[in-house]
Protein backbone atom coordinates (compact mmCIF):
# COMPACT_ATOMS: atom_id res chain seq x y z
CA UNK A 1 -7.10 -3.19 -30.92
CA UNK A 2 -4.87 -0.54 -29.21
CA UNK A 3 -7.86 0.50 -26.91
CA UNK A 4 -8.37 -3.01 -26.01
CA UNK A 5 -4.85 -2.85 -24.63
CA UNK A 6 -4.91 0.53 -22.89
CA UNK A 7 -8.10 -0.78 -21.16
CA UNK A 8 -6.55 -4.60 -20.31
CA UNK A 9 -3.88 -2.35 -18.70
CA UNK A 10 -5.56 0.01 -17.06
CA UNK A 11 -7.36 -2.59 -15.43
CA UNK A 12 -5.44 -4.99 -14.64
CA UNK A 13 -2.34 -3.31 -13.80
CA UNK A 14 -2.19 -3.10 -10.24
CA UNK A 15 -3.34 -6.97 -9.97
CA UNK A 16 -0.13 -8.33 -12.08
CA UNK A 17 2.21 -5.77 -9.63
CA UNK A 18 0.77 -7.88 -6.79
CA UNK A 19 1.21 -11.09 -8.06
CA UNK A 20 4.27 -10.52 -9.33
CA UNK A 21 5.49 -8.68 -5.72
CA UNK A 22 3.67 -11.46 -4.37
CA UNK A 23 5.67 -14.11 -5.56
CA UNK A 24 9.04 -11.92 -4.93
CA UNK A 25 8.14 -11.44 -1.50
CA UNK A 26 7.44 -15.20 -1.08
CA UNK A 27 10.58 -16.05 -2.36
CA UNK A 28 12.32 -14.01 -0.45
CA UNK A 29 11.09 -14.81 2.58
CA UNK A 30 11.15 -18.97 1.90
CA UNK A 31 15.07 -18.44 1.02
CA UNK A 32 15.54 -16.18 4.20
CA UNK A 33 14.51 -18.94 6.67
CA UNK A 34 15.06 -21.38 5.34
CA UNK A 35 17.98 -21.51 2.91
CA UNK A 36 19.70 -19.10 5.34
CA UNK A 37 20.67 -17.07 2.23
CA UNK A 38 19.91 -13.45 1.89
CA UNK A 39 17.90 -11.86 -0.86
CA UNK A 40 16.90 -8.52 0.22
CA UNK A 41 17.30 -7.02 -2.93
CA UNK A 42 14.54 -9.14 -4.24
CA UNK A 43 12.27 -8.64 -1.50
CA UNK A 44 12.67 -4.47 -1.42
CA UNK A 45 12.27 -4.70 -5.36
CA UNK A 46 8.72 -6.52 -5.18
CA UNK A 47 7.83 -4.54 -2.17
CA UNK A 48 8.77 -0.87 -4.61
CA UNK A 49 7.37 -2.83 -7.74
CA UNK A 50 3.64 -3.29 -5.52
CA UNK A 51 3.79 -0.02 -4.45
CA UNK A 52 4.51 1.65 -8.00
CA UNK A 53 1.84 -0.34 -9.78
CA UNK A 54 -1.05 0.34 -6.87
CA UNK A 55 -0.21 4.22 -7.57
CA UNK A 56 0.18 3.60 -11.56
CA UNK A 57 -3.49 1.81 -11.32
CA UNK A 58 -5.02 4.28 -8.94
CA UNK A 59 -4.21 7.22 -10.98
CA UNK A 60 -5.27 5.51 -14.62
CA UNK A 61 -8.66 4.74 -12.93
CA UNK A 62 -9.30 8.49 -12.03
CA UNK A 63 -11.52 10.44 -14.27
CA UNK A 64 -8.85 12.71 -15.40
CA UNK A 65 -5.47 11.12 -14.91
CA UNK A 66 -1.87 13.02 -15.10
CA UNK A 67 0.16 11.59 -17.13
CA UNK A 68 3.36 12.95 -15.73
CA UNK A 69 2.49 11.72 -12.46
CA UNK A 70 2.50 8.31 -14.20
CA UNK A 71 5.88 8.55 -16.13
CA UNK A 72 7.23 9.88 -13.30
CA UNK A 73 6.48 6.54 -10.90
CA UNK A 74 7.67 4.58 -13.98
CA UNK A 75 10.94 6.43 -14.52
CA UNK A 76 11.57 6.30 -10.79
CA UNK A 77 10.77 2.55 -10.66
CA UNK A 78 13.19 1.77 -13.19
CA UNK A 79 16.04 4.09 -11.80
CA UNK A 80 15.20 2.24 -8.74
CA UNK A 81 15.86 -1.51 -10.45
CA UNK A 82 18.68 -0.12 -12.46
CA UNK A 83 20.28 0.42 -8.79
CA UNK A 84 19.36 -2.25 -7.35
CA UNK A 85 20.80 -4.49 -10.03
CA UNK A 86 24.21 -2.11 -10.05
């Protein structure tokens, strides 16, 4: 049951970052023009949240992933949203 896990994430990791940047972006955008309100903080979140998952994906798929690298992109992300929320 755990492998079955470790493999639905390792697979689809990167595509639930994109959707979920996806719809960020979106939002962000659609309230930009045309609510004439700002939500940068939004936008630059999804757009670091995309980024983070592509790498997190791209180095589970290797043969012989690091797993520092990985906790490393996942600490930083959530440094990064801490910040942004404070």
């Amino acid at each position: 049951m755990i492998q079955l896990m470790k493999d639905l994430i390792k697979k689809y990791i990167g595509i639930a970052g994109f959707i979920v940047a996806l719809i960020g972006i979106l939002t962000s955008a659609y309230y930009k023009f045309y609510q004439n309100n700002e939500l940068d903080l939004v936008g630059e979140f999804s757009l670091l949240l995309l980024v983070s998952t592509m790498t997190i994906s791209n180095e589970l798929n290797k043969s012989n992933p690091k797993q520092w690298y990985i906790y490393l992109v996942t600490v930083v992300l959530i440094f990064c949203f801490i910040y942004v929320i404070y």
